[in-house]
Protein backbone atom coordinates (compact mmCIF):
# COMPACT_ATOMS: atom_id res chain seq x y z
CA UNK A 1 137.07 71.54 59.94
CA UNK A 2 133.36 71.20 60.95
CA UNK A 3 134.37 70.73 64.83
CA UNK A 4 136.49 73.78 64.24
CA UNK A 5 133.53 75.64 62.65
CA UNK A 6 131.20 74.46 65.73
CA UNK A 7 133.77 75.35 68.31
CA UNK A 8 133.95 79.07 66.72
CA UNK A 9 129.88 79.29 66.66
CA UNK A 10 129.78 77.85 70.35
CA UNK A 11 132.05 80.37 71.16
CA UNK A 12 130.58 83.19 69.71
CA UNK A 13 127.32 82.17 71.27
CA UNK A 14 128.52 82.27 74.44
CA UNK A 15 130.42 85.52 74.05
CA UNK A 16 126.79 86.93 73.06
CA UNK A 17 125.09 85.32 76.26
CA UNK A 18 127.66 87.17 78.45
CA UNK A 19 127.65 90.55 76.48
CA UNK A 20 123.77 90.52 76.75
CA UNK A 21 123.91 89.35 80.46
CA UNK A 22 126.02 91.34 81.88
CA UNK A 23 125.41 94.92 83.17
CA UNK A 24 127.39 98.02 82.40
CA UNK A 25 126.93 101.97 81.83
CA UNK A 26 127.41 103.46 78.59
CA UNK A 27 126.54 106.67 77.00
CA UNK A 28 123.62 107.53 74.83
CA UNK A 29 122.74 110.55 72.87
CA UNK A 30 119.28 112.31 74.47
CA UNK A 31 117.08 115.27 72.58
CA UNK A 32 114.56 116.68 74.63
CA UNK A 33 111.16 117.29 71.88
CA UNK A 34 108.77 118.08 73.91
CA UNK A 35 106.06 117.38 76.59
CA UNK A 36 103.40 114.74 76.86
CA UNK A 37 100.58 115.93 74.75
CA UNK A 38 97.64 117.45 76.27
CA UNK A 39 99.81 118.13 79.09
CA UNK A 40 99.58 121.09 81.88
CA UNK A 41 101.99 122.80 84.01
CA UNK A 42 101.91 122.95 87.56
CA UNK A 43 103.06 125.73 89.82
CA UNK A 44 104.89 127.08 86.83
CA UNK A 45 106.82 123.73 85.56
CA UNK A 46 105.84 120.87 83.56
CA UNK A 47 105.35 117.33 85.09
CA UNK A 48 106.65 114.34 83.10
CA UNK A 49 106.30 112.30 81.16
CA UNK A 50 108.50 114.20 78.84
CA UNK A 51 109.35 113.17 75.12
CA UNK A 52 113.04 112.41 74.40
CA UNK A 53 114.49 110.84 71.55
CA UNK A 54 117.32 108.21 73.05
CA UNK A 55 119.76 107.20 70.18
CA UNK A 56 117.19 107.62 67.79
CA UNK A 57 114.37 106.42 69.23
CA UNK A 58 111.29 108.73 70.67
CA UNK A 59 111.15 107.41 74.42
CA UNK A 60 109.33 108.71 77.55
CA UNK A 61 111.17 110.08 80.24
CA UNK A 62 110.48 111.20 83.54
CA UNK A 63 112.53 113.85 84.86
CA UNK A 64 113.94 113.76 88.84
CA UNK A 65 115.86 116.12 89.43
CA UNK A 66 114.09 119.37 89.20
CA UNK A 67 116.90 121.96 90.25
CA UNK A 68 118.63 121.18 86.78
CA UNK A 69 116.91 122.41 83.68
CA UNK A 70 116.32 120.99 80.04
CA UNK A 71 115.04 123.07 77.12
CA UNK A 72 112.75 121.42 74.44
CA UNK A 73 114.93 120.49 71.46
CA UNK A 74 118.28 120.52 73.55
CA UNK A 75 120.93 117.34 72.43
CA UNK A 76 122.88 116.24 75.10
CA UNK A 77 124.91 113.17 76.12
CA UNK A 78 123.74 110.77 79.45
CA UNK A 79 125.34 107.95 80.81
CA UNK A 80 122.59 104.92 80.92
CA UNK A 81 122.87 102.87 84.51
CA UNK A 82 120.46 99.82 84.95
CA UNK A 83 118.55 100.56 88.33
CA UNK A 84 119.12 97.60 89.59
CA UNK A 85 123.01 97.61 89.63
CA UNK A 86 122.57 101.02 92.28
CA UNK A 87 121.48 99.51 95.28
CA UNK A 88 119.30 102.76 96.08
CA UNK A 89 116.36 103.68 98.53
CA UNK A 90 116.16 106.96 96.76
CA UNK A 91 116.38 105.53 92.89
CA UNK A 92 113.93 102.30 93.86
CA UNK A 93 111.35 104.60 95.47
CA UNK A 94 111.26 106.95 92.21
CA UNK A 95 110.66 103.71 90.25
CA UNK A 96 108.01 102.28 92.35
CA UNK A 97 105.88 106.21 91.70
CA UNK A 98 107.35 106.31 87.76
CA UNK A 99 105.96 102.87 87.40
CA UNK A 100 102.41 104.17 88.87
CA UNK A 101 103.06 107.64 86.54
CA UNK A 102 103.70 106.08 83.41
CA UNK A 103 100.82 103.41 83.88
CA UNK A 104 98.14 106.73 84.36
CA UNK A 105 95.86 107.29 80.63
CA UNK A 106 95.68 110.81 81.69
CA UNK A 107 92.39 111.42 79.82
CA UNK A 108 90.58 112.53 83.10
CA UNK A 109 91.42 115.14 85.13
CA UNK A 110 91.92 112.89 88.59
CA UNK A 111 94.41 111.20 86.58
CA UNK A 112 96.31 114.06 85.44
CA UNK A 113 95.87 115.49 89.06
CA UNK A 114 97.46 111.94 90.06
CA UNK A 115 100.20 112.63 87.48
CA UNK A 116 100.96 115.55 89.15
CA UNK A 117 101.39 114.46 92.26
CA UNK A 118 103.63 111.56 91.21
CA UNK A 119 105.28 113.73 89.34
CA UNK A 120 106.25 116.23 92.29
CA UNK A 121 106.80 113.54 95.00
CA UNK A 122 109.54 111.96 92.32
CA UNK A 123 111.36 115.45 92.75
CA UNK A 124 110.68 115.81 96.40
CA UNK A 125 112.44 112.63 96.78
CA UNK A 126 115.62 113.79 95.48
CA UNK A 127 114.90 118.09 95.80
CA UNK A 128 113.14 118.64 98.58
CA UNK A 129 114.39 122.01 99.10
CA UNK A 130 113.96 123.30 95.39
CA UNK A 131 110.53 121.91 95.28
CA UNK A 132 109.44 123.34 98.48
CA UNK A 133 110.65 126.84 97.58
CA UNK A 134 108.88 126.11 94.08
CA UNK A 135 105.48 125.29 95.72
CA UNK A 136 105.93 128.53 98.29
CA UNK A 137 105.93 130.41 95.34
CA UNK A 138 102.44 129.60 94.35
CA UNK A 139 101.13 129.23 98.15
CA UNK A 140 101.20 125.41 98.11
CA UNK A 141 102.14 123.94 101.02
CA UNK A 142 104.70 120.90 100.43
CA UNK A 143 104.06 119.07 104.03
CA UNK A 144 101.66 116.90 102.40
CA UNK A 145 104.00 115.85 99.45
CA UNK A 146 106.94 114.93 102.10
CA UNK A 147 104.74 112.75 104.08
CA UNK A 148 103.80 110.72 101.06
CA UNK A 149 106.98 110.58 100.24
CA UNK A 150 108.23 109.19 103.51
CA UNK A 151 105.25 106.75 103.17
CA UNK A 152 106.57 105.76 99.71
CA UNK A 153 110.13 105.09 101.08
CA UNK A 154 108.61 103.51 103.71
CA UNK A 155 106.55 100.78 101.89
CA UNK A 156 109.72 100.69 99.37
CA UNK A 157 111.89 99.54 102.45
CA UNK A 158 109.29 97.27 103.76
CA UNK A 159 108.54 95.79 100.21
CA UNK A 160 111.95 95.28 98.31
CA UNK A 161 111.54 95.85 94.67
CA UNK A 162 112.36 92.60 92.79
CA UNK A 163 115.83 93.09 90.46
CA UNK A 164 113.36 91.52 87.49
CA UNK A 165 111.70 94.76 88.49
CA UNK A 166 114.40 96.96 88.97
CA UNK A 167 116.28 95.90 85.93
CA UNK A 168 113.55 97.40 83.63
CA UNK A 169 114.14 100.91 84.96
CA UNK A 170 117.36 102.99 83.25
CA UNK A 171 118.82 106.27 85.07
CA UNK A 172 120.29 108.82 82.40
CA UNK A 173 122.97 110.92 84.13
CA UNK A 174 124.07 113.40 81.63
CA UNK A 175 127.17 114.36 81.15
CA UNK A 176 128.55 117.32 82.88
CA UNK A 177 128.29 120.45 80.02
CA UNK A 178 127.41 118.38 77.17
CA UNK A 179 123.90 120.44 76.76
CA UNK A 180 123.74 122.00 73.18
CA UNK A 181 120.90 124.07 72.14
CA UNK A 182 121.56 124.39 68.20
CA UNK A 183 125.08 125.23 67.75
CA UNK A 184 125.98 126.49 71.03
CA UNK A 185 125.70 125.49 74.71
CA UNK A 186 122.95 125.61 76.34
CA UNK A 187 122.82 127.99 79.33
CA UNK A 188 122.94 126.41 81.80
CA UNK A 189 124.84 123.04 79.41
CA UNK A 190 123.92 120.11 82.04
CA UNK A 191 120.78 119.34 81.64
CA UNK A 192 118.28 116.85 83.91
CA UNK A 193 118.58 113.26 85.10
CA UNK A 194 115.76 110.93 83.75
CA UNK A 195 114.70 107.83 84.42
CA UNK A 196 112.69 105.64 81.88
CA UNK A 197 111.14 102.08 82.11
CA UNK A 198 112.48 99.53 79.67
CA UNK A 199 111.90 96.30 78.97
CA UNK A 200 114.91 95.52 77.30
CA UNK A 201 117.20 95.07 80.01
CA UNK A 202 115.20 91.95 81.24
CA UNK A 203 114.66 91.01 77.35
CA UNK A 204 118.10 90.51 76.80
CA UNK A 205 118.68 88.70 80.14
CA UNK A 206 116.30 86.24 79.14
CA UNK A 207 118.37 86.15 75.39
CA UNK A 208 121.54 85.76 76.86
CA UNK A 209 120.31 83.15 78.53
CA UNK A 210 118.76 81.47 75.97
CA UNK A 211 122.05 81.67 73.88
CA UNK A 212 123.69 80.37 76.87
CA UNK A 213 121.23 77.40 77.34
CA UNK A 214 121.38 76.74 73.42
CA UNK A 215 125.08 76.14 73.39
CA UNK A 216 125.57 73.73 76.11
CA UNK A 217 122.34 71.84 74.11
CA UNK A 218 124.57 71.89 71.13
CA UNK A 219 128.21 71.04 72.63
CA UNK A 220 125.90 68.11 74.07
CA UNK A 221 124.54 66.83 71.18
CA UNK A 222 128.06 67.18 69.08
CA UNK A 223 129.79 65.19 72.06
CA UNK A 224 126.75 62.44 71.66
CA UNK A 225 127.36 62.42 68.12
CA UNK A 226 131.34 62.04 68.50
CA UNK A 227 132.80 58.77 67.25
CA UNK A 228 136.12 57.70 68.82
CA UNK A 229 138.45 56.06 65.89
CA UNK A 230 141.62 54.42 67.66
């Protein structure tokens, strides 16, 4: 009875290391409540990071895709993809600059001028178009912005990003039409992509691995402890 009991915990240890190791998309619930406080527009948009509740929980996001639209308290659905399972120049670039955007205390205006910046070359990366039409709108020129973006993709290349790295960054793709604002759809009903740093993808690696390293200590230690009675 007690090996069966030990056999059933082993197993469910292991079934935790595996569940907490291994990588998969799944779909959250997102509610876009507002912007960073204190925060500015820029030729006529706001620049992340933006508050959104994921699941529950209030979370900062940074928008990248700036043709799409989101409207403060609009509910919407998002698949969740670990950046490190995409394999992207495009996706590890825009973490390297959200890393350096979400590490900013924008209490001083060369920071939130920095913020901006980051901001805009995250959507020039993916937009470059719709930003550049944006920008021509208010007389900015965007040939600046592309170069540093180039430069970031270029040093990105150069420089792989480490998967401990990568694996702390989460893309939310929303789901096609599932914007609601109130009762009704939102107009238009897909809202943005946003990516947010996490640590808990890397958290639970090192858990699963724990687990994983604590049963084989304990099927050990039974096995030394087994008696043999002929």
């Amino acid at each position: 009875m007690k090996m069966k009991l030990f056999t059933r915990s082993l197993l469910l240890a292991v079934v935790a290391a595996v569940i907490c190791i291994a990588p998969g998309a799944k779909a959250d619930s997102l509610s876009l409540t507002g912007v960073a406080p204190n925060q500015d527009s820029f030729a006529g948009v706001y620049v992340g990071p933006y508050q959104v509740t994921v699941n529950g929980t209030s979370t900062p996001l940074i928008c990248d895709d700036f043709s799409a639209e989101s409207f403060v308290g609009e509910t919407w659905q998002a698949t969740a993809v670990n950046l490190a399972s995409l394999g992207s120049l495009q996706y590890d670039t825009a973490a390297y600059l959200a890393n350096q955007l979400l590490a900013l205390n924008t209490s001083s205006p060369a920071a939130e001028s920095q913020q901006t910046l980051l901001q805009f070359e995250i959507w020039d990366i993916f937009q470059p178009t719709a930003v550049s039409n944006q920008l021509a709108l208010y007389g900015i020129s965007s040939v600046g912005l592309a170069a540093d973006v180039l430069a970031a993709e270029d040093y990105v290349s150069a420089n792989p990003l480490s998967n401990a790295f990568l694996s702390e960054f989460t893309v939310y793709t929303p789901v096609t039409g599932s914007g609601m604002c109130g009762s009704a759809a939102c107009s238009p009903a897909t809202p943005q992509e946003f990516i947010v740093r996490t640590p808990e993808p890397s958290t639970l690696l090192m858990l699963g691995a724990g687990l994983a390293f604590l049963a084989v200590m304990l099927l050990r230690r039974k096995n030394a402890g087994s008696v043999s009675i002929a």
